[in-house]
PDB file of N, CA and C in Angstrom:
ATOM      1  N   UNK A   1      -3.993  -2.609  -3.739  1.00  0.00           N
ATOM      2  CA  UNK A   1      -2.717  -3.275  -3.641  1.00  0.00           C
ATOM      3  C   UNK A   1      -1.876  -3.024  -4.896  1.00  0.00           C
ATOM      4  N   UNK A   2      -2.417  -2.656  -6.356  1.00  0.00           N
ATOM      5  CA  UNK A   2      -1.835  -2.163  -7.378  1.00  0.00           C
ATOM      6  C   UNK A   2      -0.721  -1.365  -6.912  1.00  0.00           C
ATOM      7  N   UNK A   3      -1.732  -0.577  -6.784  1.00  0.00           N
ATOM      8  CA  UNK A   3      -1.173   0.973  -6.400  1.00  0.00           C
ATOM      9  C   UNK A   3       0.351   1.326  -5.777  1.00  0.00           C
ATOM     10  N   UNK A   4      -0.036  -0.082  -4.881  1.00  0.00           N
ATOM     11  CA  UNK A   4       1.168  -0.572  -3.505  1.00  0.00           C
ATOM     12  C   UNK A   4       2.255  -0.468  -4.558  1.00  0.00           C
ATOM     13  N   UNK A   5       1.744  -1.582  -5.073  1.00  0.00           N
ATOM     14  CA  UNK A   5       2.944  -2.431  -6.143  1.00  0.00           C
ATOM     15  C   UNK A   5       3.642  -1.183  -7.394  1.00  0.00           C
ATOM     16  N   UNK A   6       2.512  -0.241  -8.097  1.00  0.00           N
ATOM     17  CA  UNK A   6       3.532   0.802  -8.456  1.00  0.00           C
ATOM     18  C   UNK A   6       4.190   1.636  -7.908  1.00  0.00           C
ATOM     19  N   UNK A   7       3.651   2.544  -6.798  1.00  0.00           N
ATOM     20  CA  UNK A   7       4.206   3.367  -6.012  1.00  0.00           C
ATOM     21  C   UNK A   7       5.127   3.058  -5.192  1.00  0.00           C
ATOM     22  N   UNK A   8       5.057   2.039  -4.558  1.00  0.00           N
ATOM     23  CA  UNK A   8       6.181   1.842  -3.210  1.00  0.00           C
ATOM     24  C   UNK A   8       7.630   2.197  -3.812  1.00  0.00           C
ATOM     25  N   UNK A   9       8.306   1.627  -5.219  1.00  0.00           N
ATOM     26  CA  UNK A   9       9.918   1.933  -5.474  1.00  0.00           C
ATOM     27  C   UNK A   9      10.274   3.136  -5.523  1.00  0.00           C
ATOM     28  N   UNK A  10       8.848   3.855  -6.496  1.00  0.00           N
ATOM     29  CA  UNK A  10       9.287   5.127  -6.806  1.00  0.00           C
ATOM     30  C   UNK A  10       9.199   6.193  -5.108  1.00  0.00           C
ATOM     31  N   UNK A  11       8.473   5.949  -4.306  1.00  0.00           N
ATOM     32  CA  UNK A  11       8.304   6.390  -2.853  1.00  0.00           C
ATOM     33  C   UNK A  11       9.604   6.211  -2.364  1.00  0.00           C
ATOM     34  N   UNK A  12      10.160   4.918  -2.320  1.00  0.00           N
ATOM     35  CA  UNK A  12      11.505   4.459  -2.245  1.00  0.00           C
ATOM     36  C   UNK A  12      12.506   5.101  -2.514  1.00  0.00           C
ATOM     37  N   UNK A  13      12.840   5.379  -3.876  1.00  0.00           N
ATOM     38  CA  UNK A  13      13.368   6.423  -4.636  1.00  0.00           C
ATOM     39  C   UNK A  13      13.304   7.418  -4.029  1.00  0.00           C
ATOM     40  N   UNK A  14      12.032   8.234  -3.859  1.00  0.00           N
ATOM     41  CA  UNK A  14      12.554   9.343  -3.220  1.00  0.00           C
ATOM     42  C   UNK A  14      12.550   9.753  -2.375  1.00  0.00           C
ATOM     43  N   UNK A  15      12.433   9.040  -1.383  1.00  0.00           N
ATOM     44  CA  UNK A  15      13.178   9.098   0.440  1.00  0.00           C
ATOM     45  C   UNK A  15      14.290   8.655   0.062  1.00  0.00           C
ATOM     46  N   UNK A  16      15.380   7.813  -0.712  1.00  0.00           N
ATOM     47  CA  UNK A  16      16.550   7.838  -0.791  1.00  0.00           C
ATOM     48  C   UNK A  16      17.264   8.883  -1.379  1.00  0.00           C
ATOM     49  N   UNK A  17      16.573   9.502  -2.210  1.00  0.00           N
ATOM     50  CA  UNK A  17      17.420  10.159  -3.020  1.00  0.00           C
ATOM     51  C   UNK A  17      17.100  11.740  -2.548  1.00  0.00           C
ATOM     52  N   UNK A  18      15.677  11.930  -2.209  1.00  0.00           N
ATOM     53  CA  UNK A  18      15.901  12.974  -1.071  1.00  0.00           C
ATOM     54  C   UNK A  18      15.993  13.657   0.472  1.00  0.00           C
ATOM     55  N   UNK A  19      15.721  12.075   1.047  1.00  0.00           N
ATOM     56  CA  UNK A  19      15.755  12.429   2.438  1.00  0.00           C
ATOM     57  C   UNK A  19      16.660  11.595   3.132  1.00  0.00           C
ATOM     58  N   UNK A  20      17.908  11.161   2.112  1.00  0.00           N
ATOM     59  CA  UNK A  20      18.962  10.262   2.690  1.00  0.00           C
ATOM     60  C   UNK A  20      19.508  11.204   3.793  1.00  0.00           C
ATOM     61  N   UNK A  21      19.708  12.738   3.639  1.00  0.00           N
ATOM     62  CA  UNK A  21      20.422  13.432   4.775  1.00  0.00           C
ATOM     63  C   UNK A  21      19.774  13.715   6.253  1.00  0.00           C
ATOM     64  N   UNK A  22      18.415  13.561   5.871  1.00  0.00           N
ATOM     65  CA  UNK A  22      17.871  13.523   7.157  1.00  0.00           C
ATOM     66  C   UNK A  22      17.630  12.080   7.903  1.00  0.00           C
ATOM     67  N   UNK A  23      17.687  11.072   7.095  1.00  0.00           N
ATOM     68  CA  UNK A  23      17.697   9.741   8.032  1.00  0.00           C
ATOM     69  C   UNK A  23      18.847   9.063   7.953  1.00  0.00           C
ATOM     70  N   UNK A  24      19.820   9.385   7.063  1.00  0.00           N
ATOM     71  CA  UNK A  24      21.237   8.848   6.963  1.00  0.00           C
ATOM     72  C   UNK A  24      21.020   8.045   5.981  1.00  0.00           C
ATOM     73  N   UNK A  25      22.696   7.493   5.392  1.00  0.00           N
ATOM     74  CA  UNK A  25      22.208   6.477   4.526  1.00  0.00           C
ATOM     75  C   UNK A  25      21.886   5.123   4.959  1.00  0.00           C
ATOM     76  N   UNK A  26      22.148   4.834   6.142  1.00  0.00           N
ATOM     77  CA  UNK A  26      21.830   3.059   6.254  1.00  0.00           C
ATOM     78  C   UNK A  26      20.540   3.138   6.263  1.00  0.00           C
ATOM     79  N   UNK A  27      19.502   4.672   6.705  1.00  0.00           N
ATOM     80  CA  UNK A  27      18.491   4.631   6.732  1.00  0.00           C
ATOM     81  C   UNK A  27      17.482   4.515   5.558  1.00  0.00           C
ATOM     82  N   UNK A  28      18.470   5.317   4.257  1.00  0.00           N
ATOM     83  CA  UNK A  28      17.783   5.333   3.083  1.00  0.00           C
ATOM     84  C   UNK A  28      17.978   3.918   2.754  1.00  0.00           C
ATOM     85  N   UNK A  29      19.207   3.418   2.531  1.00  0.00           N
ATOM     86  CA  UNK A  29      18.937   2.098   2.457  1.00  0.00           C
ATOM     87  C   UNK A  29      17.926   0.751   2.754  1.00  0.00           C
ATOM     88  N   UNK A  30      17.875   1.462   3.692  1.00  0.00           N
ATOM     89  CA  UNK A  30      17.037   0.550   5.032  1.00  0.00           C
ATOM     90  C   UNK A  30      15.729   0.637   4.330  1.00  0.00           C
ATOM     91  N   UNK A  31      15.050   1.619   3.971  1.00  0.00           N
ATOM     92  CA  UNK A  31      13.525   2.078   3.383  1.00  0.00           C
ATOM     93  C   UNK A  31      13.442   1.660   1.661  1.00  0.00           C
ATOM     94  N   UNK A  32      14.723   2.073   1.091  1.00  0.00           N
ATOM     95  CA  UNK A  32      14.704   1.598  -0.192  1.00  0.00           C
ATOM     96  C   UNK A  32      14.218   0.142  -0.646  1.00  0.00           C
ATOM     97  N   UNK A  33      15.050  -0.568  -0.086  1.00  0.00           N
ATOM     98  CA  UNK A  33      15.379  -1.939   0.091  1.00  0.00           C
ATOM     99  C   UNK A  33      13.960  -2.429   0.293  1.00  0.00           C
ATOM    100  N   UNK A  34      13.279  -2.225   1.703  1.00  0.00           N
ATOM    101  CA  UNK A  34      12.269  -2.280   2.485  1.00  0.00           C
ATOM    102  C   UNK A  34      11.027  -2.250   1.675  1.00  0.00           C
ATOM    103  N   UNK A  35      10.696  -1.545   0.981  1.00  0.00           N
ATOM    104  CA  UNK A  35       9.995  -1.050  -0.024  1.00  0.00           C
ATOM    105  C   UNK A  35       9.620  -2.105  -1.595  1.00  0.00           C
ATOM    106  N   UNK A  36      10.883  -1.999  -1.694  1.00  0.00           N
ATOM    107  CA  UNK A  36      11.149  -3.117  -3.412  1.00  0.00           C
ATOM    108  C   UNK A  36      10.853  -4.424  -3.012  1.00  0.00           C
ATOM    109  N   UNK A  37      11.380  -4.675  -1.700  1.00  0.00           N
ATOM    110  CA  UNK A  37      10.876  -6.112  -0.734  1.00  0.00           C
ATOM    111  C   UNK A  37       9.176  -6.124  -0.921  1.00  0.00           C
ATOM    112  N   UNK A  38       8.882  -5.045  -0.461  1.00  0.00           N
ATOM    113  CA  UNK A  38       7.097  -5.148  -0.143  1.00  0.00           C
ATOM    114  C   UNK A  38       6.272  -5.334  -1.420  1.00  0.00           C
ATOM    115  N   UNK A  39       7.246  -4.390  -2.479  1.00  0.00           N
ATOM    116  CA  UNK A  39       6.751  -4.623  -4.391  1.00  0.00           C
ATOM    117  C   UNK A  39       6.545  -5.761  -4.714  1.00  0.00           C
ATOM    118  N   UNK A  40       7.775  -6.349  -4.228  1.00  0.00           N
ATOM    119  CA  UNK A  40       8.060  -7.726  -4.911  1.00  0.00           C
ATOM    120  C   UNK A  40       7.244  -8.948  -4.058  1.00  0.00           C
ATOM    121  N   UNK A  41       6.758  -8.987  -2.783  1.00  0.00           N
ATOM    122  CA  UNK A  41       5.933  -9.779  -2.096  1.00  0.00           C
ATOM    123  C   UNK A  41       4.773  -9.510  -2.932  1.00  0.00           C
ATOM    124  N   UNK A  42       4.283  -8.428  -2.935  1.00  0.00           N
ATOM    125  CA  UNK A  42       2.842  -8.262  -3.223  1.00  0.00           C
ATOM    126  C   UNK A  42       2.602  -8.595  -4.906  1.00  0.00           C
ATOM    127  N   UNK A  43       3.572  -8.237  -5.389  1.00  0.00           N
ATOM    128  CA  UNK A  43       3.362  -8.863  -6.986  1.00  0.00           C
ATOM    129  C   UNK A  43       3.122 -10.512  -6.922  1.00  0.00           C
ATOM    130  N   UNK A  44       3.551 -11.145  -5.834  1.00  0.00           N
ATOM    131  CA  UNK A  44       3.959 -12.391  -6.070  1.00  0.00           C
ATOM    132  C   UNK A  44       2.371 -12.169  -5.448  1.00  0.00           C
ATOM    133  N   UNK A  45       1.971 -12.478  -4.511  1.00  0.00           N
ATOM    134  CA  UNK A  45       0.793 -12.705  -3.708  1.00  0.00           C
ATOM    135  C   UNK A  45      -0.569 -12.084  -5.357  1.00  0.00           C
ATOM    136  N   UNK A  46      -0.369 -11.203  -5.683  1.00  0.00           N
ATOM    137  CA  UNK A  46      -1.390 -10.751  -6.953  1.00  0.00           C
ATOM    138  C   UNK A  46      -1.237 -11.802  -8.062  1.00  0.00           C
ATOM    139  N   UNK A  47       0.252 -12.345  -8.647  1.00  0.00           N
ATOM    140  CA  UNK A  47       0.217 -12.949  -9.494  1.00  0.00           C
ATOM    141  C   UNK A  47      -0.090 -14.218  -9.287  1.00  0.00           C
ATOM    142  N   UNK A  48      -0.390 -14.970  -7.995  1.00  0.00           N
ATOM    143  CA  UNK A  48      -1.060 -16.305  -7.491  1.00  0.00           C
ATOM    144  C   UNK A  48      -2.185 -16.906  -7.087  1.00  0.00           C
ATOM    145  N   UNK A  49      -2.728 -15.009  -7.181  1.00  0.00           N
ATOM    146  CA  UNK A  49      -4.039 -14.933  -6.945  1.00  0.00           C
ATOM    147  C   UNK A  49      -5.122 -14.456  -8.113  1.00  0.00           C
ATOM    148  N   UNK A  50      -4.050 -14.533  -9.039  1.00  0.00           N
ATOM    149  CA  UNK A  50      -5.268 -14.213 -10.454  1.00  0.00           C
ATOM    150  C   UNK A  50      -5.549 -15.449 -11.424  1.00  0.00           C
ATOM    151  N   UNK A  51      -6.900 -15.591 -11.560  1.00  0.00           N
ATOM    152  CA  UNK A  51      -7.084 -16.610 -12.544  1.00  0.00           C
ATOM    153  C   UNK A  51      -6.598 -16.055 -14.205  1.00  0.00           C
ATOM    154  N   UNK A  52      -5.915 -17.091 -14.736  1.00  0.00           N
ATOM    155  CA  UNK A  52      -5.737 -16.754 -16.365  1.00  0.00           C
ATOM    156  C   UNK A  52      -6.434 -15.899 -16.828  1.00  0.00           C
ATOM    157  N   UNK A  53      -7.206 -15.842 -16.935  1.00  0.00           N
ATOM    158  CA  UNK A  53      -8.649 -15.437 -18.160  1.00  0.00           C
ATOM    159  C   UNK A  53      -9.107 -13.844 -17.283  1.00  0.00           C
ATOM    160  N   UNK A  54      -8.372 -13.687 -15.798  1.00  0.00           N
ATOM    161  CA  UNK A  54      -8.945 -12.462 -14.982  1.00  0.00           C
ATOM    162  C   UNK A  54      -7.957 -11.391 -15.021  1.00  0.00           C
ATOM    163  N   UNK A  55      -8.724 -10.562 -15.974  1.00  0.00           N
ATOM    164  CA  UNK A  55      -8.430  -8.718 -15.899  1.00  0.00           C
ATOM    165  C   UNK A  55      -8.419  -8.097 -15.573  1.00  0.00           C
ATOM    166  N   UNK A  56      -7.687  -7.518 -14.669  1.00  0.00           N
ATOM    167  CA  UNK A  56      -8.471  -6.058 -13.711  1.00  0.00           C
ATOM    168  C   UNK A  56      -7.970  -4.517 -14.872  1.00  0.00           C
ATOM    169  N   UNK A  57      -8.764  -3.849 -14.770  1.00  0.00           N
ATOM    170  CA  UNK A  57      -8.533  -2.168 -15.498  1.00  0.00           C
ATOM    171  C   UNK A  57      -8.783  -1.619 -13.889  1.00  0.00           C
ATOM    172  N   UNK A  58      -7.539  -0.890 -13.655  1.00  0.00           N
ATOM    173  CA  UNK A  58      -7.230  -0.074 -12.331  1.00  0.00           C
ATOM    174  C   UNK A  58      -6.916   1.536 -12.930  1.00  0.00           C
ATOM    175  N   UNK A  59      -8.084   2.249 -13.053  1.00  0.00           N
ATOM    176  CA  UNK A  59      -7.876   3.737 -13.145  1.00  0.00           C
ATOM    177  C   UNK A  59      -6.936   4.619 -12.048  1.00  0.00           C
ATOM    178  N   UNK A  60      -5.654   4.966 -12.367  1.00  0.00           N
ATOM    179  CA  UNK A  60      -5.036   5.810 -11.662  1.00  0.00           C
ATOM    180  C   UNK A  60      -5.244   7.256 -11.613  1.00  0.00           C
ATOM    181  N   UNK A  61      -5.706   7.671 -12.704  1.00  0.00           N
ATOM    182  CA  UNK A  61      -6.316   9.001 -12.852  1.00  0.00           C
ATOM    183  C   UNK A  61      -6.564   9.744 -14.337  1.00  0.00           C
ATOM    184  N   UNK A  62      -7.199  10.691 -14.549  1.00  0.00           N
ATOM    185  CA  UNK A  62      -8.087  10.601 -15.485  1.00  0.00           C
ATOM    186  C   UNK A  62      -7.071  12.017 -16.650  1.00  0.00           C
ATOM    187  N   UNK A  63      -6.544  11.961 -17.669  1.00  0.00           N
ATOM    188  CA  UNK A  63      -5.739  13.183 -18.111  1.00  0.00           C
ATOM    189  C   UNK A  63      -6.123  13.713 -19.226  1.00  0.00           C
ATOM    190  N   UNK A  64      -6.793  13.105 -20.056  1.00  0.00           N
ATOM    191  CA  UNK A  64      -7.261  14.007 -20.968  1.00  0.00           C
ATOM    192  C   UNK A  64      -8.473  13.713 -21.679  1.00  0.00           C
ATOM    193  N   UNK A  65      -9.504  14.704 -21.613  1.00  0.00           N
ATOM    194  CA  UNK A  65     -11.290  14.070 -21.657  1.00  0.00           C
ATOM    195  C   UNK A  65     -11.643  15.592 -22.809  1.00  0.00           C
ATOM    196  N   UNK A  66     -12.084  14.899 -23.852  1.00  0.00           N
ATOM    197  CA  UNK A  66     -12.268  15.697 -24.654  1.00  0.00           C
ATOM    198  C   UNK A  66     -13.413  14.981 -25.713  1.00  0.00           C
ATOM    199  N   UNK A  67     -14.546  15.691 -26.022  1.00  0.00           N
ATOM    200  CA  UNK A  67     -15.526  15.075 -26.442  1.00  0.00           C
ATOM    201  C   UNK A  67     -16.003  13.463 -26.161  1.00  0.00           C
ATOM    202  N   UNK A  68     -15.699  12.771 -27.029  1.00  0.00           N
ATOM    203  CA  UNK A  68     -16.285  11.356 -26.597  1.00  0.00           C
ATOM    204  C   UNK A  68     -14.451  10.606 -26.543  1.00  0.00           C
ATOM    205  N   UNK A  69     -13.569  11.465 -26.731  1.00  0.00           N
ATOM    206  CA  UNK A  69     -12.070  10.661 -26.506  1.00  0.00           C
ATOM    207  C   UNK A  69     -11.578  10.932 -24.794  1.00  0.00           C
ATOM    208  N   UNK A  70     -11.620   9.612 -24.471  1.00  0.00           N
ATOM    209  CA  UNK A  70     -11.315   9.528 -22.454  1.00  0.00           C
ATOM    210  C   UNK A  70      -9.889   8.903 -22.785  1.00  0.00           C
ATOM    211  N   UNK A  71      -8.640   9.249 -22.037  1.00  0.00           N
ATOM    212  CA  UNK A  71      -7.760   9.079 -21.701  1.00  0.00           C
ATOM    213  C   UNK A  71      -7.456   8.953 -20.371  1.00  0.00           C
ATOM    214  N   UNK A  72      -6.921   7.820 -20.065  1.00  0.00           N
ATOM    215  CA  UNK A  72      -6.537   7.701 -18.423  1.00  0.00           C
ATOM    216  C   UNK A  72      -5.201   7.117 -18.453  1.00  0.00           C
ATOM    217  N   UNK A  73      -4.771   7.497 -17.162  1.00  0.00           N
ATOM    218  CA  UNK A  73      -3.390   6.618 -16.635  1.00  0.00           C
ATOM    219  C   UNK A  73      -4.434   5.733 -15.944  1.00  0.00           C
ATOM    220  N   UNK A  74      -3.479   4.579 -16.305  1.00  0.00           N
ATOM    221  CA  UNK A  74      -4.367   3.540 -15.493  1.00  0.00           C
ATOM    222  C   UNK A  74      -3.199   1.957 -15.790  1.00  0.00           C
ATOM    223  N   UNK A  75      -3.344   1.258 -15.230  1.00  0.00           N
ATOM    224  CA  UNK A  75      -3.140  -0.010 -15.460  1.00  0.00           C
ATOM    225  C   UNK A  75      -3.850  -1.590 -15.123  1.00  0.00           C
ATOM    226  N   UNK A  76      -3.136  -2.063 -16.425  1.00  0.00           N
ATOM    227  CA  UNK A  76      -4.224  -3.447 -16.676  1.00  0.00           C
ATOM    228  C   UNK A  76      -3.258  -4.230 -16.154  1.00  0.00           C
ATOM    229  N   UNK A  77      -3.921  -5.159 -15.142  1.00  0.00           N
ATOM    230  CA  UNK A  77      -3.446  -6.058 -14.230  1.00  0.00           C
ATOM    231  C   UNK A  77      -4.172  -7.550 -14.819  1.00  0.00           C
ATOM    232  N   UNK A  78      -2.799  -8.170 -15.284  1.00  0.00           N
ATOM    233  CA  UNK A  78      -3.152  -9.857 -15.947  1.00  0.00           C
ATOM    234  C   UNK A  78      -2.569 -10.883 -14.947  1.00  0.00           C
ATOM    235  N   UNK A  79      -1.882 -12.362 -15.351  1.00  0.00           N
ATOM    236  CA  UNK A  79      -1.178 -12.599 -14.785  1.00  0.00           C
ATOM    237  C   UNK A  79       0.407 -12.269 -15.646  1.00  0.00           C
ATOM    238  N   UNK A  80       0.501 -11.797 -16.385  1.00  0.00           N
ATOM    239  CA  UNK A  80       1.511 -11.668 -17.414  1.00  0.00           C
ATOM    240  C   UNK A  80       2.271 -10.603 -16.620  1.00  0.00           C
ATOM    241  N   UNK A  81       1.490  -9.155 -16.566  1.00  0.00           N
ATOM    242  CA  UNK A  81       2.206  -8.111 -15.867  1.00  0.00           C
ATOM    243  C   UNK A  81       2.140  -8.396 -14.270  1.00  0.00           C
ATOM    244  N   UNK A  82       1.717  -9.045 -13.329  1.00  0.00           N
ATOM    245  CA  UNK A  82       1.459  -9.116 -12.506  1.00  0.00           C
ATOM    246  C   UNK A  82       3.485  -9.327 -12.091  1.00  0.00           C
TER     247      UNK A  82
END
């Protein structure tokens, strides 16, 4: 559901900004909108559902691994960023 919550605007973004000509704009609209709606539900539903003191580390993917130094995209889910 992270995932949901980062990806959906930027997905958003770019069905508006590149496939407004093939669905029109009320359509890009329509999905944009649609989208930031679903961000913003699901942040709320994550941030009501985390206890204070509960951390999640959500690995998005792994970019630079070099001897014993691990680098990831990833994000830490509190209730702060939630």
């Amino acid at each position: 559901m992270a995932k949901i919550i980062l990806f959906a605007p930027l997905l958003g973004a770019l069905i508006g900004g590149f496939g407004w000509r093939i669905i029109g704009e009320k359509g890009a609209q329509w999905v944009t909108t649609g989208l930031l709606f679903l961000a913003a539900v699901l942040s709320w539903i994550v941030f009501l559902g985390l206890d204070a003191s509960d951390t999640q580390h959500i690995s998005i993917l792994r970019w630079v691994e070099s001897g014993t130094l691990s680098t990831d995209w990833s994000i830490r889910l509190d209730r702060l960023t939630a």
